[in-house]
C-alpha atoms as a PDB file:
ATOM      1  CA  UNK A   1      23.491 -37.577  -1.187  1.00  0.00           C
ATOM      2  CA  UNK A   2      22.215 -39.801   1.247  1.00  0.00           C
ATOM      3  CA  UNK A   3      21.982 -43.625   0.595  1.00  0.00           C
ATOM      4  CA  UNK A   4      18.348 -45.196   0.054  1.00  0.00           C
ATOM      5  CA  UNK A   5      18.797 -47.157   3.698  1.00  0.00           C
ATOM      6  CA  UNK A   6      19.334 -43.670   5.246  1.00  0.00           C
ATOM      7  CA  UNK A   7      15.551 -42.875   4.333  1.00  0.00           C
ATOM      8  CA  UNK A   8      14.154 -45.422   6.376  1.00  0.00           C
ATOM      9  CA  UNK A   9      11.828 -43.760   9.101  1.00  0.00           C
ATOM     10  CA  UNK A  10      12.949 -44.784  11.937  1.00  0.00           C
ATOM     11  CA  UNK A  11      10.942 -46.189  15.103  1.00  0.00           C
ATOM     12  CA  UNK A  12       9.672 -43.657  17.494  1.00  0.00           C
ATOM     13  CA  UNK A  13      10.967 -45.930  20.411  1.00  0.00           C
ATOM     14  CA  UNK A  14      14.210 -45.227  18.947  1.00  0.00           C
ATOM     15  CA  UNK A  15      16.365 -42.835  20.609  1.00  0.00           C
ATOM     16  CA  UNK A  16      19.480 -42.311  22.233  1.00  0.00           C
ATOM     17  CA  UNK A  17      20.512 -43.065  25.442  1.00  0.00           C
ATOM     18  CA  UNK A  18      23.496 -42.118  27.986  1.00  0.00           C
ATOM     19  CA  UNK A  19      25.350 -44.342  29.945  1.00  0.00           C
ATOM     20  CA  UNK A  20      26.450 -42.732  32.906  1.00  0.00           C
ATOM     21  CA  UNK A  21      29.652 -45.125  33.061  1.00  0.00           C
ATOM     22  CA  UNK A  22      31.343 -43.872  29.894  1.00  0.00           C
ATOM     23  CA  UNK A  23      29.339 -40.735  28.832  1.00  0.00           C
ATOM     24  CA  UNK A  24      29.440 -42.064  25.510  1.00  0.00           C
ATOM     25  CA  UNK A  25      25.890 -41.837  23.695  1.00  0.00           C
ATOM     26  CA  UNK A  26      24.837 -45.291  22.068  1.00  0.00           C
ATOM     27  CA  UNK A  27      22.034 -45.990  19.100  1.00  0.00           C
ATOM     28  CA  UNK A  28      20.016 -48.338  18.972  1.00  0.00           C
ATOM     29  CA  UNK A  29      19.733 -49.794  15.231  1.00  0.00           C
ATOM     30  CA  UNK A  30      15.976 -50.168  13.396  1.00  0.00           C
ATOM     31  CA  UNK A  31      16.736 -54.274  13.628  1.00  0.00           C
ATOM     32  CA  UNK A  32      16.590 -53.468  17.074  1.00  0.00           C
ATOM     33  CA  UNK A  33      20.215 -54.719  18.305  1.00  0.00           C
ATOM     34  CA  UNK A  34      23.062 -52.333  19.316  1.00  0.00           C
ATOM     35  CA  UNK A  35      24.236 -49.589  16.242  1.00  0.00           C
ATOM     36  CA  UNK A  36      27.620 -49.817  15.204  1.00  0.00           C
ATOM     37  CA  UNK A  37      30.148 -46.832  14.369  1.00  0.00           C
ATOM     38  CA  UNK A  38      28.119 -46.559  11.100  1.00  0.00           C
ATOM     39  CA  UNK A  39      24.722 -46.037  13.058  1.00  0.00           C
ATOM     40  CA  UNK A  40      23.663 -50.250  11.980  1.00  0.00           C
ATOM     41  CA  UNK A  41      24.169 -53.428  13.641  1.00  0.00           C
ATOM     42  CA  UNK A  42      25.566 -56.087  11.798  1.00  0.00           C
ATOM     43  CA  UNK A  43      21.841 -57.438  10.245  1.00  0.00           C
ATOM     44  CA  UNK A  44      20.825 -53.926   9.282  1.00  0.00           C
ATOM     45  CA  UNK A  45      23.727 -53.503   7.347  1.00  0.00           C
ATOM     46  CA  UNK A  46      23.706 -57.012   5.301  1.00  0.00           C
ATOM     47  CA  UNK A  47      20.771 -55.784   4.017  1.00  0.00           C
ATOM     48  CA  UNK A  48      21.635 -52.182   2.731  1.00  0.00           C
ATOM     49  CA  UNK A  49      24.955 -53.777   1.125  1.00  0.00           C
ATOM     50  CA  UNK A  50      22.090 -55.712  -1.077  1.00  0.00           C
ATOM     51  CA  UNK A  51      19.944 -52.587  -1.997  1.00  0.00           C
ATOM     52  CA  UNK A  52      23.335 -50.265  -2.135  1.00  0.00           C
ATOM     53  CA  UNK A  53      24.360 -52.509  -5.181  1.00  0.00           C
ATOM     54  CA  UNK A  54      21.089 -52.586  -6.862  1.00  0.00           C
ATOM     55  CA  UNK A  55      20.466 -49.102  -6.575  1.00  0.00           C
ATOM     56  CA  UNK A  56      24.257 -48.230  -7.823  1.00  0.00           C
ATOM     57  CA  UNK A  57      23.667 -50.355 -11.012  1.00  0.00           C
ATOM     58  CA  UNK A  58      20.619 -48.316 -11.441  1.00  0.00           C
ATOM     59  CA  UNK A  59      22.107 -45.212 -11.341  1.00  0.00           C
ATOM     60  CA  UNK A  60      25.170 -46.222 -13.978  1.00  0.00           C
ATOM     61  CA  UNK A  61      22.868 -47.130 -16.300  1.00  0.00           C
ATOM     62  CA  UNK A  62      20.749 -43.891 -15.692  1.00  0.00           C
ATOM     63  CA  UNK A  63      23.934 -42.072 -15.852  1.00  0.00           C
ATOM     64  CA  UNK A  64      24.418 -44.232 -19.174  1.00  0.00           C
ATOM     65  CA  UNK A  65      21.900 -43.210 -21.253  1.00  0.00           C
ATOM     66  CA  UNK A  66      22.025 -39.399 -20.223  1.00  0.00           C
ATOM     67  CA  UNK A  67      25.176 -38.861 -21.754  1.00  0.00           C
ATOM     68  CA  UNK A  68      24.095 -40.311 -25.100  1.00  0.00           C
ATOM     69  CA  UNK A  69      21.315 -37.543 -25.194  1.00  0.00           C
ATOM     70  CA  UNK A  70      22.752 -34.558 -23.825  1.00  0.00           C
ATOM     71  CA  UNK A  71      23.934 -33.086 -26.783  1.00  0.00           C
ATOM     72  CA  UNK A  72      21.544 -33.680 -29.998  1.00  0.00           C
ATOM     73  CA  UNK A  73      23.269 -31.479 -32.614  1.00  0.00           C
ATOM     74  CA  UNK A  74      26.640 -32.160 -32.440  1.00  0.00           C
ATOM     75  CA  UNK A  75      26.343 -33.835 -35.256  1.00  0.00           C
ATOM     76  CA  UNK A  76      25.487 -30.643 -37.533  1.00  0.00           C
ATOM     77  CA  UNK A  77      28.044 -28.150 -38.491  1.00  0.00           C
ATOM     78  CA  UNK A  78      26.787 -24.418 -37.223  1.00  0.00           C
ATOM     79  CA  UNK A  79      27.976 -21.177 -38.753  1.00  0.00           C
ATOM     80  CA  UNK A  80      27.390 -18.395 -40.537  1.00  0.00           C
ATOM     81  CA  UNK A  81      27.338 -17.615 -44.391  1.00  0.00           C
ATOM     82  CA  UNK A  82      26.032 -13.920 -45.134  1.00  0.00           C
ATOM     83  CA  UNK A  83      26.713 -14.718 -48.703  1.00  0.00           C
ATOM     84  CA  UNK A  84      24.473 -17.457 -49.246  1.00  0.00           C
ATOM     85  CA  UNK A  85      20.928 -17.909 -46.976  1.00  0.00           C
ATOM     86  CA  UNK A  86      19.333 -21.363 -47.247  1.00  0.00           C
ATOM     87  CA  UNK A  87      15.522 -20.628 -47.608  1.00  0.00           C
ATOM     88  CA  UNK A  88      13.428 -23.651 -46.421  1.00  0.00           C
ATOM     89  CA  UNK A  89      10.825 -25.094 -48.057  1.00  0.00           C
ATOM     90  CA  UNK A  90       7.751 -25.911 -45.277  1.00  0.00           C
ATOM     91  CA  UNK A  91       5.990 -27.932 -47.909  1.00  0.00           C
ATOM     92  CA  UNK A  92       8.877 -30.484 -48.589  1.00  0.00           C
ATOM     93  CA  UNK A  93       9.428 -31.809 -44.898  1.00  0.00           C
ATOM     94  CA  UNK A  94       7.030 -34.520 -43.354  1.00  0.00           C
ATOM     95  CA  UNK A  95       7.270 -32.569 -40.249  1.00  0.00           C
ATOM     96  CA  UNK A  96       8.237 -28.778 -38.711  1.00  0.00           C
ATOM     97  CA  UNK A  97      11.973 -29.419 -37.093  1.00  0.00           C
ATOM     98  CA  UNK A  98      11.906 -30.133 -33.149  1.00  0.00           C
ATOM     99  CA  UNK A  99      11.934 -26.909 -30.987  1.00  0.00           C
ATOM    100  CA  UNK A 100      15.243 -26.326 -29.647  1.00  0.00           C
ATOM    101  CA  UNK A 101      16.399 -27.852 -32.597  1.00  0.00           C
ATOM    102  CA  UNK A 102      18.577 -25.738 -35.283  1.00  0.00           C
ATOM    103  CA  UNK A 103      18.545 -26.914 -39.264  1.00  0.00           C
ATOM    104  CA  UNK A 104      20.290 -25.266 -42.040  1.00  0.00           C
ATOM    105  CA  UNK A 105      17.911 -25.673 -44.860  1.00  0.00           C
ATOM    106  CA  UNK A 106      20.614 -26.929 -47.236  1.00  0.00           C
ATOM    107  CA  UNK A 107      19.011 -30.260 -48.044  1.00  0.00           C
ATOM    108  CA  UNK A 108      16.270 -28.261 -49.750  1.00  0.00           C
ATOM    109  CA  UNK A 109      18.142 -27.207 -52.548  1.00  0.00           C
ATOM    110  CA  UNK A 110      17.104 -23.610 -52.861  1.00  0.00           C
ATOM    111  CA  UNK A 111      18.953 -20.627 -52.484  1.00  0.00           C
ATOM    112  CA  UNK A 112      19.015 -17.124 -52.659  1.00  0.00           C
ATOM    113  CA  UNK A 113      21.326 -14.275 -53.413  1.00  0.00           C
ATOM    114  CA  UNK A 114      21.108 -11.084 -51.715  1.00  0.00           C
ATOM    115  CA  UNK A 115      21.423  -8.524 -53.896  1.00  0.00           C
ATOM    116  CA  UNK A 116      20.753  -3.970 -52.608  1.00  0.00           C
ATOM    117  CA  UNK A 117      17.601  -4.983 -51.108  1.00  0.00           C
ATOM    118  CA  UNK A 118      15.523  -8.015 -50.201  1.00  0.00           C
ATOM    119  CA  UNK A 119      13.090  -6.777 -53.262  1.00  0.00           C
ATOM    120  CA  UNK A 120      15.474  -7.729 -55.677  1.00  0.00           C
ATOM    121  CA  UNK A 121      16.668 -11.262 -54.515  1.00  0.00           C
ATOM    122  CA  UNK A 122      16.855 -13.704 -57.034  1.00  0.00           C
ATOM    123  CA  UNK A 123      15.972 -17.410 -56.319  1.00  0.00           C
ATOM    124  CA  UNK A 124      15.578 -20.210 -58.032  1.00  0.00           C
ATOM    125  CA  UNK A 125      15.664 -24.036 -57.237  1.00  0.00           C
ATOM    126  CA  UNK A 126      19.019 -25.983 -57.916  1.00  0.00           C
ATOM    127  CA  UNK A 127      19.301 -29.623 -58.805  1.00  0.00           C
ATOM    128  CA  UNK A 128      19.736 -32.566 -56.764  1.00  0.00           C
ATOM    129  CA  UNK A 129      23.173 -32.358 -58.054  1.00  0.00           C
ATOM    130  CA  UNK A 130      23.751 -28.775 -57.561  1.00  0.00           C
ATOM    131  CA  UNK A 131      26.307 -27.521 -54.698  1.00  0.00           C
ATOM    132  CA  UNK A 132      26.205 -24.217 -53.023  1.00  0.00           C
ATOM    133  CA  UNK A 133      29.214 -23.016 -54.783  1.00  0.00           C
ATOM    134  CA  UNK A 134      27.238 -22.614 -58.238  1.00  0.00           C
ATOM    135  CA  UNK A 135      26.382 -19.218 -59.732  1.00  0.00           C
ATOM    136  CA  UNK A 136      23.308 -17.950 -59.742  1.00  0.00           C
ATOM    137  CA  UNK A 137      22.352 -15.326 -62.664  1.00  0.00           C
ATOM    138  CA  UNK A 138      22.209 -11.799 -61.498  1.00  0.00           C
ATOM    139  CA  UNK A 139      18.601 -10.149 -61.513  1.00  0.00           C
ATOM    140  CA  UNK A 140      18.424  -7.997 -65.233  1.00  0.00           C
ATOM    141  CA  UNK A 141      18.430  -4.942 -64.076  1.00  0.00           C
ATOM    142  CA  UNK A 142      18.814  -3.692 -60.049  1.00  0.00           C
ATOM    143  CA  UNK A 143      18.743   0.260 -60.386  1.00  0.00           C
ATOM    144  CA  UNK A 144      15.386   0.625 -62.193  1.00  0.00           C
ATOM    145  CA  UNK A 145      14.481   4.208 -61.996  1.00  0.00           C
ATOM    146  CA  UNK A 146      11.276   6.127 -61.058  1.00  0.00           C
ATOM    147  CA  UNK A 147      10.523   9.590 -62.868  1.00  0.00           C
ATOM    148  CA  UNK A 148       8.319  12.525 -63.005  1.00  0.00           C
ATOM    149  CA  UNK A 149       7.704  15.740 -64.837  1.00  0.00           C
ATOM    150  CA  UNK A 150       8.492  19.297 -63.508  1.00  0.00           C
ATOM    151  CA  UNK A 151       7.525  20.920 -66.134  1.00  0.00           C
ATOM    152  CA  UNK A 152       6.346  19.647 -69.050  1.00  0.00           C
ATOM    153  CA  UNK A 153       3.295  20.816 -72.142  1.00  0.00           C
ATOM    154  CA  UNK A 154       0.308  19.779 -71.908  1.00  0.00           C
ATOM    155  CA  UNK A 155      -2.855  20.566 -74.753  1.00  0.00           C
ATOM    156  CA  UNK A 156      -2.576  23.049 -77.242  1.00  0.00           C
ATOM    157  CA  UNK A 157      -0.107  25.902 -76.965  1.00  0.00           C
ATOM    158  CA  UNK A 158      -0.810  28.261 -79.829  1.00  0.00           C
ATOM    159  CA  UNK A 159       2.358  29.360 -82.465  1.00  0.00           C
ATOM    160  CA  UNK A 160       2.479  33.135 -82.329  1.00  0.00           C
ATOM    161  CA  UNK A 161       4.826  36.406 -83.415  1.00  0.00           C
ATOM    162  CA  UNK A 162       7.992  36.816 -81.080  1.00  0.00           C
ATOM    163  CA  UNK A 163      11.901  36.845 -80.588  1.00  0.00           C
ATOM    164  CA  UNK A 164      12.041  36.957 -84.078  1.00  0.00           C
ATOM    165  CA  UNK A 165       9.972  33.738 -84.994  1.00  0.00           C
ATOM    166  CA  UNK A 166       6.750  32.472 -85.778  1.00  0.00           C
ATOM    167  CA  UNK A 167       6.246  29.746 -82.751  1.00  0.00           C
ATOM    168  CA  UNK A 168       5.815  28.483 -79.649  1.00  0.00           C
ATOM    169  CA  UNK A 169       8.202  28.342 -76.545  1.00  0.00           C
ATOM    170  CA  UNK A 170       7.901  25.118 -73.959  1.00  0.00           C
ATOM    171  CA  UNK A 171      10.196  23.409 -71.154  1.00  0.00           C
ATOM    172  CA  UNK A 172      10.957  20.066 -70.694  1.00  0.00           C
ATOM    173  CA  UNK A 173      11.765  19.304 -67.108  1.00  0.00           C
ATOM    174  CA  UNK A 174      12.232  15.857 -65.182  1.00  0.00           C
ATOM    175  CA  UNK A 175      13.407  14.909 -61.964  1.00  0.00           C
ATOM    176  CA  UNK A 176      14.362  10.841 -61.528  1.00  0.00           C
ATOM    177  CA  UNK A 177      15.295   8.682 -58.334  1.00  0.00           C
ATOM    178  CA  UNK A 178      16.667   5.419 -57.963  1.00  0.00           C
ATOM    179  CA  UNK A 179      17.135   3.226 -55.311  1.00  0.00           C
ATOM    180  CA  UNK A 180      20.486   2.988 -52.999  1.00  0.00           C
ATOM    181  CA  UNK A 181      22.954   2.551 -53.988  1.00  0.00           C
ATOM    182  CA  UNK A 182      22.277   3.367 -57.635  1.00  0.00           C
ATOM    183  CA  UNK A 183      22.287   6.510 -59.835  1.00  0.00           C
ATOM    184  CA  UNK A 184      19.992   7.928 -62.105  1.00  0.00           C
ATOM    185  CA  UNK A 185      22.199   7.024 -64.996  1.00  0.00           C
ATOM    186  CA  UNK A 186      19.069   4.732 -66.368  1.00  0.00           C
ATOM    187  CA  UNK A 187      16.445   7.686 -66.181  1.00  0.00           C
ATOM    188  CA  UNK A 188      16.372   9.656 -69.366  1.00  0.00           C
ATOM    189  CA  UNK A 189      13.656  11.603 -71.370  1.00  0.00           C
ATOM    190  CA  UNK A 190      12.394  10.935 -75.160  1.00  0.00           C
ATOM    191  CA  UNK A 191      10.625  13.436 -77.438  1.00  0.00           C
ATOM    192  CA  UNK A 192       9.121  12.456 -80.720  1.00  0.00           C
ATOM    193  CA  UNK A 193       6.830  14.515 -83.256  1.00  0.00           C
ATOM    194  CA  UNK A 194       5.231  14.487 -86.358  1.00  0.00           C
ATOM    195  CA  UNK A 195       3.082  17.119 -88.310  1.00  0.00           C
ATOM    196  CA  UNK A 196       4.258  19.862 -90.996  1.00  0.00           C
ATOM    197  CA  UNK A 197       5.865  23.377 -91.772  1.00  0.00           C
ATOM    198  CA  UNK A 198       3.368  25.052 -94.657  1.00  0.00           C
ATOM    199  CA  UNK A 199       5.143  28.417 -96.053  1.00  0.00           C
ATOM    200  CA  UNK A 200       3.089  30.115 -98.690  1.00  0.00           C
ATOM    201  CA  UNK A 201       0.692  26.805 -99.519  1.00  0.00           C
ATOM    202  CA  UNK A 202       3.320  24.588 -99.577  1.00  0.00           C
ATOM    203  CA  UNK A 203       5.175  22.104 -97.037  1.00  0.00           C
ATOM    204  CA  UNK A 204       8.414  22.492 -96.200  1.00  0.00           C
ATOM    205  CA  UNK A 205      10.877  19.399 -95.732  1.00  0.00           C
ATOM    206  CA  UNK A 206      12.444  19.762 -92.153  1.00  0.00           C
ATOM    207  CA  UNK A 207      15.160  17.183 -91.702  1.00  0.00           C
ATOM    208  CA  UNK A 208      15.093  14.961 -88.507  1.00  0.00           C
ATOM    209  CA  UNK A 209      18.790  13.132 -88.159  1.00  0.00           C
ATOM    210  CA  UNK A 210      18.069  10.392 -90.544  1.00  0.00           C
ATOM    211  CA  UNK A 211      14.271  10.958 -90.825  1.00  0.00           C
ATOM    212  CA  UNK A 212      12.211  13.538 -92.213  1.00  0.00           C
ATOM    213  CA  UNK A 213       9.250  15.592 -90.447  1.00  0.00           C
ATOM    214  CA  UNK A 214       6.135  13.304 -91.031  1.00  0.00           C
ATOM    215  CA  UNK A 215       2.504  14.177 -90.744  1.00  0.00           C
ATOM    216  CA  UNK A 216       1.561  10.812 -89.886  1.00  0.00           C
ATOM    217  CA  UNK A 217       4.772   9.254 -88.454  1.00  0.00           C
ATOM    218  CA  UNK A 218       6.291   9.774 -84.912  1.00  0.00           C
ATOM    219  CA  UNK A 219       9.718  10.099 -85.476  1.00  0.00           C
ATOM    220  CA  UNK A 220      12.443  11.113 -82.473  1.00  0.00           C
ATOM    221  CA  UNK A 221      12.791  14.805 -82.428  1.00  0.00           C
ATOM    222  CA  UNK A 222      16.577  15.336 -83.164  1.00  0.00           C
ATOM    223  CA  UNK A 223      19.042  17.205 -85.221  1.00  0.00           C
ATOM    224  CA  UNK A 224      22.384  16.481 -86.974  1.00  0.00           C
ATOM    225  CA  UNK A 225      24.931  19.306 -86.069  1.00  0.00           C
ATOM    226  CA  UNK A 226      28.697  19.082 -87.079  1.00  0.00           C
ATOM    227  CA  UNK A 227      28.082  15.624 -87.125  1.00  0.00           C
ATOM    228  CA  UNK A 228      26.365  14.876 -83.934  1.00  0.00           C
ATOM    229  CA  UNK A 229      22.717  13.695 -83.630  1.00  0.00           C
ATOM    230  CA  UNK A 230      21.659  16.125 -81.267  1.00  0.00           C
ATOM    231  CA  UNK A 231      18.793  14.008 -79.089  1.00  0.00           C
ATOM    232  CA  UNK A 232      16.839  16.006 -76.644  1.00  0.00           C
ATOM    233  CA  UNK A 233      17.005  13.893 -72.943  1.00  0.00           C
ATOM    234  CA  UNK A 234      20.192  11.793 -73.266  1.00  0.00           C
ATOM    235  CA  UNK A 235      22.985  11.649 -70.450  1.00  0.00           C
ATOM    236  CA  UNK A 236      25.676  11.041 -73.239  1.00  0.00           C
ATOM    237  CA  UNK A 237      24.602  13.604 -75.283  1.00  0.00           C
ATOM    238  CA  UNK A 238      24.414  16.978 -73.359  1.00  0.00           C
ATOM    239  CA  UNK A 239      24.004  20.530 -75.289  1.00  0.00           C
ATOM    240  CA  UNK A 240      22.618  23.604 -74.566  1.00  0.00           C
ATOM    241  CA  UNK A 241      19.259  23.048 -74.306  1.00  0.00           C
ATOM    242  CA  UNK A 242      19.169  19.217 -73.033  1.00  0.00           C
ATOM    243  CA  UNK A 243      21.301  18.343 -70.185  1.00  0.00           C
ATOM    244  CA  UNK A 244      20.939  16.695 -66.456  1.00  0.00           C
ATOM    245  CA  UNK A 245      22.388  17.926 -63.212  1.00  0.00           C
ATOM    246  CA  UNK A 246      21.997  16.493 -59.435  1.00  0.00           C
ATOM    247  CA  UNK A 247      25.145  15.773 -59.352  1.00  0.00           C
ATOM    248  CA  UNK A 248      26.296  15.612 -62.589  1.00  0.00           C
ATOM    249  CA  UNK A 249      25.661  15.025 -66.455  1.00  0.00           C
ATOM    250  CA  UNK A 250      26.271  11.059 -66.320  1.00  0.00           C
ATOM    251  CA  UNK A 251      24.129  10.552 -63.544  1.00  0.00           C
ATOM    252  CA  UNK A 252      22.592  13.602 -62.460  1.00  0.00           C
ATOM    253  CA  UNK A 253      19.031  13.024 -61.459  1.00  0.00           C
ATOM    254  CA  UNK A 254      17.046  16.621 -62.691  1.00  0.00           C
ATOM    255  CA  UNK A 255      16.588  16.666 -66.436  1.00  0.00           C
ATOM    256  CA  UNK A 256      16.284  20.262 -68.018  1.00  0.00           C
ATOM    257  CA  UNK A 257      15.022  20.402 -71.532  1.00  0.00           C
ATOM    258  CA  UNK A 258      14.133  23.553 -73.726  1.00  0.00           C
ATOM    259  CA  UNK A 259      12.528  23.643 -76.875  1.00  0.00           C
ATOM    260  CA  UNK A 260      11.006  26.162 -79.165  1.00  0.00           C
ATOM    261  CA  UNK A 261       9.796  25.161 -82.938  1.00  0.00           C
ATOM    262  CA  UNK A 262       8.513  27.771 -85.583  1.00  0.00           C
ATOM    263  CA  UNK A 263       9.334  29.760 -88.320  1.00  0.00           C
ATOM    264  CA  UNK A 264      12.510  32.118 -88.481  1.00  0.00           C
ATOM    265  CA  UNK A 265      11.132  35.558 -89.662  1.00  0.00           C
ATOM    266  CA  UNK A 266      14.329  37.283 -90.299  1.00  0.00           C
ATOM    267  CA  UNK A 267      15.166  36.042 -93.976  1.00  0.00           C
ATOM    268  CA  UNK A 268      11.221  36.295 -94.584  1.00  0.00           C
ATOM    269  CA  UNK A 269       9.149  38.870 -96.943  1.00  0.00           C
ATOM    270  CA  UNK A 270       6.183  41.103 -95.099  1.00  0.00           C
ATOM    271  CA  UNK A 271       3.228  39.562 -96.524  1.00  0.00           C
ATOM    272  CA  UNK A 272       4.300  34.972 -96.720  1.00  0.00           C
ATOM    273  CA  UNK A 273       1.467  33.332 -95.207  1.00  0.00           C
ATOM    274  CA  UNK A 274       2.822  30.933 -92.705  1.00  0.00           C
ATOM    275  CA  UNK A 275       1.566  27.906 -90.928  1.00  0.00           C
ATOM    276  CA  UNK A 276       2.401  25.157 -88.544  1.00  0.00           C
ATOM    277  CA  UNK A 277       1.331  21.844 -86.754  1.00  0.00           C
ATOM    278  CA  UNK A 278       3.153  19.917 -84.698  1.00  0.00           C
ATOM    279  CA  UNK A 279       2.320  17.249 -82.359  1.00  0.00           C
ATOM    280  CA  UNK A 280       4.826  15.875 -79.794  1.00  0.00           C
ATOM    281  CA  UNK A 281       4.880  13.301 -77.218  1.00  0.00           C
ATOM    282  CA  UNK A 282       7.654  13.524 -74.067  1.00  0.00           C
ATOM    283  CA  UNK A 283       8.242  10.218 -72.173  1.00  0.00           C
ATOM    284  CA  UNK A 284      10.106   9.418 -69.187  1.00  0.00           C
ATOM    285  CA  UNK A 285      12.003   5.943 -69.893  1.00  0.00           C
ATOM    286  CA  UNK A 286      14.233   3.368 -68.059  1.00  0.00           C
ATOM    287  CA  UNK A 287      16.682   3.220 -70.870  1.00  0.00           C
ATOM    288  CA  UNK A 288      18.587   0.775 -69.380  1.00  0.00           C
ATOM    289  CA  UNK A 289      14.931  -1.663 -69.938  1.00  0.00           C
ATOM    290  CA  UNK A 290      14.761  -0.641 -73.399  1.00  0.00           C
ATOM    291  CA  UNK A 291      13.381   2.719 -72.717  1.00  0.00           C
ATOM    292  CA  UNK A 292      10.722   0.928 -70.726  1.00  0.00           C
ATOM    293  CA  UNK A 293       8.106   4.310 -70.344  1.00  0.00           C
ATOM    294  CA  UNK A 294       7.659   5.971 -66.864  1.00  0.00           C
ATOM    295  CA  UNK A 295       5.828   8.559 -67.189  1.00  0.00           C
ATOM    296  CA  UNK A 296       4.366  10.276 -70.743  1.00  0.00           C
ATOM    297  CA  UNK A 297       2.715  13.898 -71.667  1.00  0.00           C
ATOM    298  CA  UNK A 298       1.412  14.649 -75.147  1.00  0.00           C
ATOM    299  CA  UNK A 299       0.833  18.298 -76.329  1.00  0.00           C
ATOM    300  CA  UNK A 300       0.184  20.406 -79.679  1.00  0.00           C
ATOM    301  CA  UNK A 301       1.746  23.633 -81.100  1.00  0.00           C
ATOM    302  CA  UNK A 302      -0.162  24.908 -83.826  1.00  0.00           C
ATOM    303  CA  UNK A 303      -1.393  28.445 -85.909  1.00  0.00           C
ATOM    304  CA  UNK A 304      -1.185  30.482 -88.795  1.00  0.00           C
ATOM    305  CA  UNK A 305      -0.091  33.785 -89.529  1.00  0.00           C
ATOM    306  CA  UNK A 306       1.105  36.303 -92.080  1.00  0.00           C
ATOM    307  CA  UNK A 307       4.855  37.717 -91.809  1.00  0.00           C
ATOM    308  CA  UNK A 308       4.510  41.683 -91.002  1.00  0.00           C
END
């Protein structure tokens, strides 16, 4: 880089001459006397020491003060922690960090867990006292399921002579989903009823695991055989006619229910009048949300008849 006495325009008048003696070409300095090896005379350059200093002091101290502002965030620690993401909270600062700037949101004191998706993070604010190394409770419950019926009653289905019994036929089907990476352990299905069994004018007592059947009560539709409670729509509690595949019983995801209530005509006499109401109600639940209800269907078997 050139010096500042360099700049100076020069005079037009100035320019350089031959001597024919010694073929050397001579300058002529701006002071007007004879240039030196440098290109000044002895005046000219007395004065550019002068400037040359001034201008050098200048340029440490611009030099100086550069260095102290060339790197503004070396004083904060950068890095990465996918376990933990500081959220910031806009409404707490005076004013938006500078751009080009880079903050890590910890001096907010809020934090959030990242749990299967960003749906289910939980936050919550920590005290002034609280470190980044504290727990933060889980969320309840992370694989809630969806559900909905395949097959399922609906109305009044009509009780009627066949397959040796006085009744009415009717599947229970479900299919569930739940989100990644869960199972469909948590989807099940319920079925509860209530009504009555009338044989020759009188009601019969039907036995429901510890309940009887109830014309005015719901009770859960279920059966005690060799000592199991046989529940319709359970995962740990597969028989015949209630059990879940898709892939498997314990988390399969396609409930497959059959039912069909009536009157055994076998042990019967040709002329008993028999009747029957029964009203049920299927539900779809989360039962790991306290059988939280999905979905729901309500339907009626009913009629009378006399035994052939």
């Amino acid at each position: 880089m050139k010096s500042p006495s360099h700049d100076q325009k020069r005079p037009a008048s100035s320019h350089g001459l031959r001597t024919p003696r010694s073929g050397i070409l001579k300058h002529t300095c701006s002071c007007g006397g004879t240039a030196g090896p440098t290109g000044e005379c002895k005046k000219c350059r007395s004065k550019s020491d002068g400037l040359g200093k001034r201008s050098s002091t200048r340029g440490k101290n611009s030099t100086t003060h550069t260095a102290t502002t060339a790197h503004p965030l070396r004083s904060h620690s950068i890095g990465h922690d996918f376990g933990k993401i500081s959220v910031l909270d806009r409404s707490s600062r005076a004013a938006p960090p500078a751009r080009g700037t880079i903050t890590t949101g910890n001096e907010e004191n809020i934090t959030a867990t990242i749990g299967a998706s960003p749906s289910e993070m939980n936050f919550r604010t920590l005290s002034p006292e609280a470190t980044e190394t504290q727990a933060i409770a889980p969320p309840s419950h992370t694989c809630a399921p969806t559900g909905s019926f395949t097959s399922i009653p609906a109305g009044t289905i009509p009780a009627v002579f066949g397959s040796g019994k006085f009744g009415a036929s009717f599947d229970m089907k479900a299919s569930f989903s739940a989100p990644i990476p869960c199972n469909c352990s948590c989807g099940e299905y319920r079925q509860f009823v209530r009504g009555y069994f009338n044989y020759n004018g009188s009601d019969l007592t039907h036995n429901l695991c510890s309940n009887t059947l109830s014309r005015t009560t719901w009770h859960e539709d279920c059966v005690t055989s060799g000592g199991t409670d046989l529940k319709y729509g359970y995962h740990s509690i597969p028989f015949a006619t209630s059990k879940y595949k898709n892939p498997d019983q314990a988390t399969g995801c396609d409930f497959e229910g059959f039912d069909f209530p009536g009157f055994s005509v076998g042990s019967l006499s040709s002329g008993d009048t028999l009747e029957m109401h029964l009203e049920f109600e299927g539900k779809l639940v989360d039962a790991c949300d306290g059988d939280k209800q999905l979905k729901s269907s309500s339907w009626t078997v009913e009629g009378s008849g006399t035994v052939p």
